[in-house]
Protein backbone atom coordinates (compact mmCIF):
# COMPACT_ATOMS: atom_id res chain seq x y z
CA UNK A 1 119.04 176.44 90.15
CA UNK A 2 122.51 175.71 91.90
CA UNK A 3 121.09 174.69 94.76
CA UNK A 4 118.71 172.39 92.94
CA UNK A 5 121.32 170.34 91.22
CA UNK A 6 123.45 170.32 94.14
CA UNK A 7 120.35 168.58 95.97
CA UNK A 8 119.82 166.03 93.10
CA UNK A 9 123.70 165.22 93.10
CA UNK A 10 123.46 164.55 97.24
CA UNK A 11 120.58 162.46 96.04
CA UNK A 12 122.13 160.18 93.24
CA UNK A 13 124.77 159.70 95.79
CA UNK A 14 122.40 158.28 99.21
CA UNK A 15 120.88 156.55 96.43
CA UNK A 16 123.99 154.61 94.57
CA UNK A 17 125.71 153.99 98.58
CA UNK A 18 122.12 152.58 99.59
CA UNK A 19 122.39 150.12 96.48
CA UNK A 20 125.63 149.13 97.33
CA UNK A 21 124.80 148.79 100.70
CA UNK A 22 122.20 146.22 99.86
CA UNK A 23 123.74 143.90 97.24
CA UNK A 24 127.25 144.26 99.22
CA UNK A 25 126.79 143.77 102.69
CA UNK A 26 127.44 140.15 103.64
CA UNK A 27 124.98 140.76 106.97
CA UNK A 28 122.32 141.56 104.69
CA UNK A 29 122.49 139.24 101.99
CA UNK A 30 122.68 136.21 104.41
CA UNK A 31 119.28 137.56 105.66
CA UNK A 32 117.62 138.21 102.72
CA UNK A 33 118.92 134.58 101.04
CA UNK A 34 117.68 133.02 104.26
CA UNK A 35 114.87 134.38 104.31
CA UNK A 36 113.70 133.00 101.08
CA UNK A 37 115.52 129.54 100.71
CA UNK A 38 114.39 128.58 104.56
CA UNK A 39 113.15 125.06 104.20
CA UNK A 40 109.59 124.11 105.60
CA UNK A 41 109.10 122.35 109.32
CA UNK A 42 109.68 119.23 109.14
CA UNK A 43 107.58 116.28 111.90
CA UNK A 44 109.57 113.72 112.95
CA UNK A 45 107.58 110.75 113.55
CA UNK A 46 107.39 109.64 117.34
CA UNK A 47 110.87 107.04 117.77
CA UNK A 48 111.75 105.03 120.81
CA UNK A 49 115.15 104.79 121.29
CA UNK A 50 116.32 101.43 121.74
CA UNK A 51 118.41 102.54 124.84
CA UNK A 52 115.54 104.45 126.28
CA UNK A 53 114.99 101.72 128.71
CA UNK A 54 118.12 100.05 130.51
CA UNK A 55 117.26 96.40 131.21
CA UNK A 56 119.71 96.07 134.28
CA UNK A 57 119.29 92.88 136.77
CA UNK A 58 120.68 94.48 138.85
CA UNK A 59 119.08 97.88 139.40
CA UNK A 60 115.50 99.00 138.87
CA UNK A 61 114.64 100.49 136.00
CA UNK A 62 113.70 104.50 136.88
CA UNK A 63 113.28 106.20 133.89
CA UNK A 64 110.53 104.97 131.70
CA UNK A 65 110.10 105.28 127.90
CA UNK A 66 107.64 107.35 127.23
CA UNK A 67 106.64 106.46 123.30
CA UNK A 68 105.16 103.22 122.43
CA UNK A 69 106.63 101.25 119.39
CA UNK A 70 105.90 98.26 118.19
CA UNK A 71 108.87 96.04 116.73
CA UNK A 72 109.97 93.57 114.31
CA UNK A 73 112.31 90.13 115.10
CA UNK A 74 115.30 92.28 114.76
CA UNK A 75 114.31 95.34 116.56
CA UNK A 76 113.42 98.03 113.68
CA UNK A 77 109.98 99.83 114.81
CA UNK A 78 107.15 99.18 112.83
CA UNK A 79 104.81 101.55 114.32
CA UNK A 80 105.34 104.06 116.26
CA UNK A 81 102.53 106.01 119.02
CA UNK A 82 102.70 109.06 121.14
CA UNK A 83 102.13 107.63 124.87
CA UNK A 84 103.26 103.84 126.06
CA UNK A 85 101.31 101.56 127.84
CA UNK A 86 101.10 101.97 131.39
CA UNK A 87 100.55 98.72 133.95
CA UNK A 88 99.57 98.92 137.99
CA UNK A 89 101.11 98.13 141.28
CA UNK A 90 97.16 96.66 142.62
CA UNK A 91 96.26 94.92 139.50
CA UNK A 92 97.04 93.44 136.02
CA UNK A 93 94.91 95.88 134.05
CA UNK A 94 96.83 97.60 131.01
CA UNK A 95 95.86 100.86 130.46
CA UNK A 96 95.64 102.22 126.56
CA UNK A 97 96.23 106.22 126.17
CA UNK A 98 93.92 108.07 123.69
CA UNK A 99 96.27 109.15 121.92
CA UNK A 100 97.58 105.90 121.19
CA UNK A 101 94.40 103.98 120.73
CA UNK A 102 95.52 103.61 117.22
CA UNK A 103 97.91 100.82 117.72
CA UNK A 104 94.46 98.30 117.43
CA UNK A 105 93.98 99.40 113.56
CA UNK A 106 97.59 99.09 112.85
CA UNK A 107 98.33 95.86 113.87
CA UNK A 108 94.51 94.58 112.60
CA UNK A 109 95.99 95.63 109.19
CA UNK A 110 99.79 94.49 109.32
CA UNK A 111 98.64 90.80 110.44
CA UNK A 112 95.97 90.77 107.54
CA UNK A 113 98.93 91.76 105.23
CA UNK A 114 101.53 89.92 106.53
CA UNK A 115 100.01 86.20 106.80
CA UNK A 116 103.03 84.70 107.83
CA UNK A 117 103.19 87.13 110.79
CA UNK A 118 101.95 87.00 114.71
CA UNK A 119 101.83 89.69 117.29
CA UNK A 120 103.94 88.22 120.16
CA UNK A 121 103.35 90.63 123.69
CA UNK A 122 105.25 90.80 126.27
CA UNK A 123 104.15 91.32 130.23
CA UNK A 124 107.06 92.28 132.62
CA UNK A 125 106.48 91.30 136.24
CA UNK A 126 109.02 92.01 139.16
CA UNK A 127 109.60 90.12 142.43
CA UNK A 128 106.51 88.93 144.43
CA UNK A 129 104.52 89.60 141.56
CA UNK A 130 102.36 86.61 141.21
CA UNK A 131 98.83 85.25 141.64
CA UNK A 132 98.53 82.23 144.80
CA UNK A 133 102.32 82.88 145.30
CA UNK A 134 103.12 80.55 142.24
CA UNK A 135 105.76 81.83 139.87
CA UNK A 136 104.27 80.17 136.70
CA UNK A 137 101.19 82.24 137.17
CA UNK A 138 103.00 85.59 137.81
CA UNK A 139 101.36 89.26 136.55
CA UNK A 140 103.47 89.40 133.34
CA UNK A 141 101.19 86.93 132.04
CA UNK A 142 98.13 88.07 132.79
CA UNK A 143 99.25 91.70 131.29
CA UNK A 144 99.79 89.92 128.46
CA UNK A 145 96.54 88.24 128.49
CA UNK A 146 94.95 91.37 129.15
CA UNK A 147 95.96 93.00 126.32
CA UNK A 148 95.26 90.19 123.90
CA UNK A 149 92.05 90.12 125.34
CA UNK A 150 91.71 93.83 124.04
CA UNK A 151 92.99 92.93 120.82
CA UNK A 152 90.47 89.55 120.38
CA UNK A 153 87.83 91.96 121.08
CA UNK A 154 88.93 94.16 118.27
CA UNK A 155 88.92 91.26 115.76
CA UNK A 156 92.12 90.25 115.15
CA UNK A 157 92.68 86.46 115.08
CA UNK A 158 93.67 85.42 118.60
CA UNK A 159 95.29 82.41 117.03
CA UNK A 160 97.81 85.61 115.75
CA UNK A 161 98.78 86.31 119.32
CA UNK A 162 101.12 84.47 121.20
CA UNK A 163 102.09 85.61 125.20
CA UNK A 164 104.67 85.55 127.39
CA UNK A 165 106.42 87.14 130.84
CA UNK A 166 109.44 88.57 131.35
CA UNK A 167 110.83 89.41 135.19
CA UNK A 168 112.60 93.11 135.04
CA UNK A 169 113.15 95.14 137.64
CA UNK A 170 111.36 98.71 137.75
CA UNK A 171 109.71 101.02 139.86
CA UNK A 172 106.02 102.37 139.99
CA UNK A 173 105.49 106.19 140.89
CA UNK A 174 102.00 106.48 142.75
CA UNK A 175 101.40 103.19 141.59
CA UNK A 176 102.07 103.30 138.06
CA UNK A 177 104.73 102.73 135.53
CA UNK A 178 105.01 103.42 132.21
CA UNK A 179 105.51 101.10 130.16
CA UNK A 180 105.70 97.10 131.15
CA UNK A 181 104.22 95.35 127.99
CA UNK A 182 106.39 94.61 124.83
CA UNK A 183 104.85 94.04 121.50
CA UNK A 184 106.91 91.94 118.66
CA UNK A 185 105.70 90.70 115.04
CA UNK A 186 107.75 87.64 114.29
CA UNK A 187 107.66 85.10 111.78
CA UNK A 188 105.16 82.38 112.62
CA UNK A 189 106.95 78.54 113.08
CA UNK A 190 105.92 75.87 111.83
CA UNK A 191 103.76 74.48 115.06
CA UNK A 192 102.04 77.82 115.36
CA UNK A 193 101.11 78.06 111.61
CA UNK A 194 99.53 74.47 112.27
CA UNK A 195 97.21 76.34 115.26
CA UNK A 196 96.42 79.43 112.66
CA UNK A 197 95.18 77.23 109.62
CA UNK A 198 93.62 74.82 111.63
CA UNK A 199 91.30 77.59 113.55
CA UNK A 200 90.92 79.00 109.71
CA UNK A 201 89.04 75.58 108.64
CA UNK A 202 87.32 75.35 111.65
CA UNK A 203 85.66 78.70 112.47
CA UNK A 204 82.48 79.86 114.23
CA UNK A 205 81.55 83.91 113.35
CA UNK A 206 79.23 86.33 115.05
CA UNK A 207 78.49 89.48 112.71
CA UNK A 208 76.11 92.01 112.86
CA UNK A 209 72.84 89.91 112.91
CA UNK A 210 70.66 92.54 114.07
CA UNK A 211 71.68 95.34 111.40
CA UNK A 212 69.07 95.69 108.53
CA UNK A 213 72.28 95.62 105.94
CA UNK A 214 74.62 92.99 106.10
CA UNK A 215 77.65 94.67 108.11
CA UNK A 216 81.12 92.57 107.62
CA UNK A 217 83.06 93.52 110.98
CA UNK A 218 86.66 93.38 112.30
CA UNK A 219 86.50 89.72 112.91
CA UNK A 220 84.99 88.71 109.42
CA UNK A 221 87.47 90.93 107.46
CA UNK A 222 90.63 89.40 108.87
CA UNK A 223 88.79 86.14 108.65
CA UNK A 224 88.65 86.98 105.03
CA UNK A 225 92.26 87.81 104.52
CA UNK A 226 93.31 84.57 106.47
CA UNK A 227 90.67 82.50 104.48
CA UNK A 228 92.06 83.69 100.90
CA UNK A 229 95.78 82.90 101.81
CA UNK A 230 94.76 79.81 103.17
CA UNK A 231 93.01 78.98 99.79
CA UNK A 232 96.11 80.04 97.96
CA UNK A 233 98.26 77.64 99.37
CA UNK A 234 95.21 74.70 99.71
CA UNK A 235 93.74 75.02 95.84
CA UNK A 236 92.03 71.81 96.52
CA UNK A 237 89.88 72.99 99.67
CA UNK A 238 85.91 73.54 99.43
CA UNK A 239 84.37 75.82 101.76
CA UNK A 240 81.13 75.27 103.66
CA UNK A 241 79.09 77.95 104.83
CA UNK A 242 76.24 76.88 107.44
CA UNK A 243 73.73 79.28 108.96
CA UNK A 244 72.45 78.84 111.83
CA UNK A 245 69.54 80.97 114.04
CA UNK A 246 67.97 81.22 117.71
CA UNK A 247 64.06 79.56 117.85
CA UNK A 248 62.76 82.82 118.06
CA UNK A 249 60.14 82.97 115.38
CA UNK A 250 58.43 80.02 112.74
CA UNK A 251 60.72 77.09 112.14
CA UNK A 252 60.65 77.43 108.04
CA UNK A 253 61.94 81.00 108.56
CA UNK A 254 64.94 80.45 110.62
CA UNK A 255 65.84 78.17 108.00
CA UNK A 256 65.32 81.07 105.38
CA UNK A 257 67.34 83.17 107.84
CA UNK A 258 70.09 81.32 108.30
CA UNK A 259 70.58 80.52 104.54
CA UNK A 260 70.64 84.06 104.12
CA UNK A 261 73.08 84.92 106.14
CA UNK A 262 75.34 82.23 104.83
CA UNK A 263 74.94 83.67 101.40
CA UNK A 264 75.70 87.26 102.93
CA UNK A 265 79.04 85.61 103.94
CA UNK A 266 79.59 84.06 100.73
CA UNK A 267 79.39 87.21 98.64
CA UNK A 268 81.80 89.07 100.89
CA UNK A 269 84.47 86.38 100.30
CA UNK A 270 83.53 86.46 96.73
CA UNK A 271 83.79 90.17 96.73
CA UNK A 272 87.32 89.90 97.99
CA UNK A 273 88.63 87.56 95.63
CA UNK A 274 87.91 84.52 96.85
CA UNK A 275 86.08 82.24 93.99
CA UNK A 276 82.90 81.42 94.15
CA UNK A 277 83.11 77.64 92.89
CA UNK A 278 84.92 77.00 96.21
CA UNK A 279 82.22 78.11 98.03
CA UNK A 280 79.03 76.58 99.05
CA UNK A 281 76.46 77.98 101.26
CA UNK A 282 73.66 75.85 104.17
CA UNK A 283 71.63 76.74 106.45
CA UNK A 284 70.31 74.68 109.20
CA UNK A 285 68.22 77.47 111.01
CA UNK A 286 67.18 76.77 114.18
CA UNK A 287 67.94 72.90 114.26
CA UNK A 288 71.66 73.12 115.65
CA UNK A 289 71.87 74.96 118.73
CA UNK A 290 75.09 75.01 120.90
CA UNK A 291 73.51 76.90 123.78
CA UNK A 292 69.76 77.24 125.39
CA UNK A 293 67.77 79.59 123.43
CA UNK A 294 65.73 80.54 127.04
CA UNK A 295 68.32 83.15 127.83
CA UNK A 296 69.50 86.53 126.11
CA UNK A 297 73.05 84.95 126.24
CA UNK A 298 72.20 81.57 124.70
CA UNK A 299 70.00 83.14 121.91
CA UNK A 300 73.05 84.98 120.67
CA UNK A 301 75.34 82.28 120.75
CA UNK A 302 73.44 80.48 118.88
CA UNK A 303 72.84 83.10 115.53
CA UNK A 304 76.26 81.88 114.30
CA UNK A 305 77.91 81.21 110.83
CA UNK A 306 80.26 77.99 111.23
CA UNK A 307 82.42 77.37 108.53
CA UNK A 308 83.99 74.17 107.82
CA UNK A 309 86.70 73.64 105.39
CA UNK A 310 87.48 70.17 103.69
């Protein structure tokens, strides 16, 4: 019996130093309060640094910046991608990472938001970098061009898209370097909001003609956006909508056609906002064409919606 209680008394004890041992010990409370208050990963979103690339005339630029960003006027990123651009020693191609493909969507949707916005890019070109040996038609431009190209293609309004060159001095690594094109939204002056509204009153679309449902793509949507600004400042405008068809087929159904497809147009602007008494639809079928309906090419130039704003 002695030795019983002497064996529960050893016990209390182990027991009573453990608990102190466990509420008391700084050590172990730190790690036990860490433990559970230790806050979740956070992502940082991809940043360029605005010093990442030294612009030095009078070194070459070595280290390249290896995020792509895409500015405002003041220099604040607006978008942000995981891999820049990346231009050539042989040619003025611009090459477009994967994983930054993305860039297309973003500034398709920031334009359409921001009407009184354009997408200016930049090409840099370095010393005996230019086409027939004439400075004014050096490779910064045609990078430039390049990429607008890309981005016309996509559907954004090329009348958004303004280009220039800049001469820096950098340095290609197996014939590449990373980086070379700038991309800027700025505020759109007066003279280039002239060119925008008058290419908005005066516009010639190619949708899907060929779908069996009436498809809006890239190019009609942001025509869509710019068309119900342009309203909202111009209350007094009508809007014409003319159809128009290859020869393939019976005369009286191109003209069908075509009036159809101006009416497909009509209810997507109406089904954006855009009121319907401002909007009138034509067709005029196979009776206007702008190219010769004997080739592939011509045919498909000629299925067209021109709309005319007055």
């Amino acid at each position: 019996m002695k030795n019983f209680l002497f064996s529960f008394l050893i016990f209390l004890l182990w027991a009573f130093l453990g608990m102190w041992w466990y509420y008391s010990c700084p050590m172990c409370s730190n790690y036990a309060t860490d433990a559970v208050n230790q806050p979740p990963a956070v992502v940082q979103e991809n940043t360029v640094n605005e010093n990442t690339i030294q612009q030095n005339n009078s070194s070459a630029i070595t280290e390249n910046a290896t995020a792509f960003n895409i500015a405002n006027e003041i220099g604040a990123d607006v978008f942000n991608f995981a891999d820049n651009l990346q231009i050539f020693s042989t040619n003025t191609n611009v090459h477009i990472p994967a994983t930054s493909i993305a860039f297309k969507d973003s500034i398709f949707s920031y334009l359409n938001k921001y009407q009184n916005k354009e997408l200016q890019i930049t090409g840099w070109y370095k010393d005996q970098e230019w086409k027939e040996n004439e400075a004014s038609d050096n490779y910064g431009l045609y990078r430039a061009e390049y990429l607008k190209d890309v981005l016309t293609d996509f559907g954004i309004n090329p009348d958004k898209i303004s280009i220039a060159a800049k001469k820096e001095h950098y340095t290609y690594s197996d014939g590449v370097f990373i980086g070379g094109v700038q991309l800027m939204f700025k505020e759109l002056n007066e003279s280039r909001l002239e060119q925008v509204n008058k290419g908005i009153t005066n516009k010639t679309l190619y949708t899907r003609f060929n779908a069996r449902e009436f498809i809006p793509d890239n190019t009609l949507i942001g025509y869509t956006a710019d068309l119900k600004n342009y309203l909202k400042n111009n209350p007094n405008k009508l809007v014409k909508i003319t159809g128009h068809t290859d020869n393939v087929g019976e005369e009286s159904d191109n003209q069908i056609i075509g009036y159809d497809r101006a009416v497909n147009v009509m209810n997507h602007f109406i089904n954006n906002g855009i009121a319907k008494e401002k909007l009138q639809a034509f067709s005029k079928g196979e009776n206007a064409p702008i190219a010769d309906n004997a080739t592939k090419e011509g045919r498909a130039k000629n299925r067209r919606i021109e709309i005319n704003i007055n």
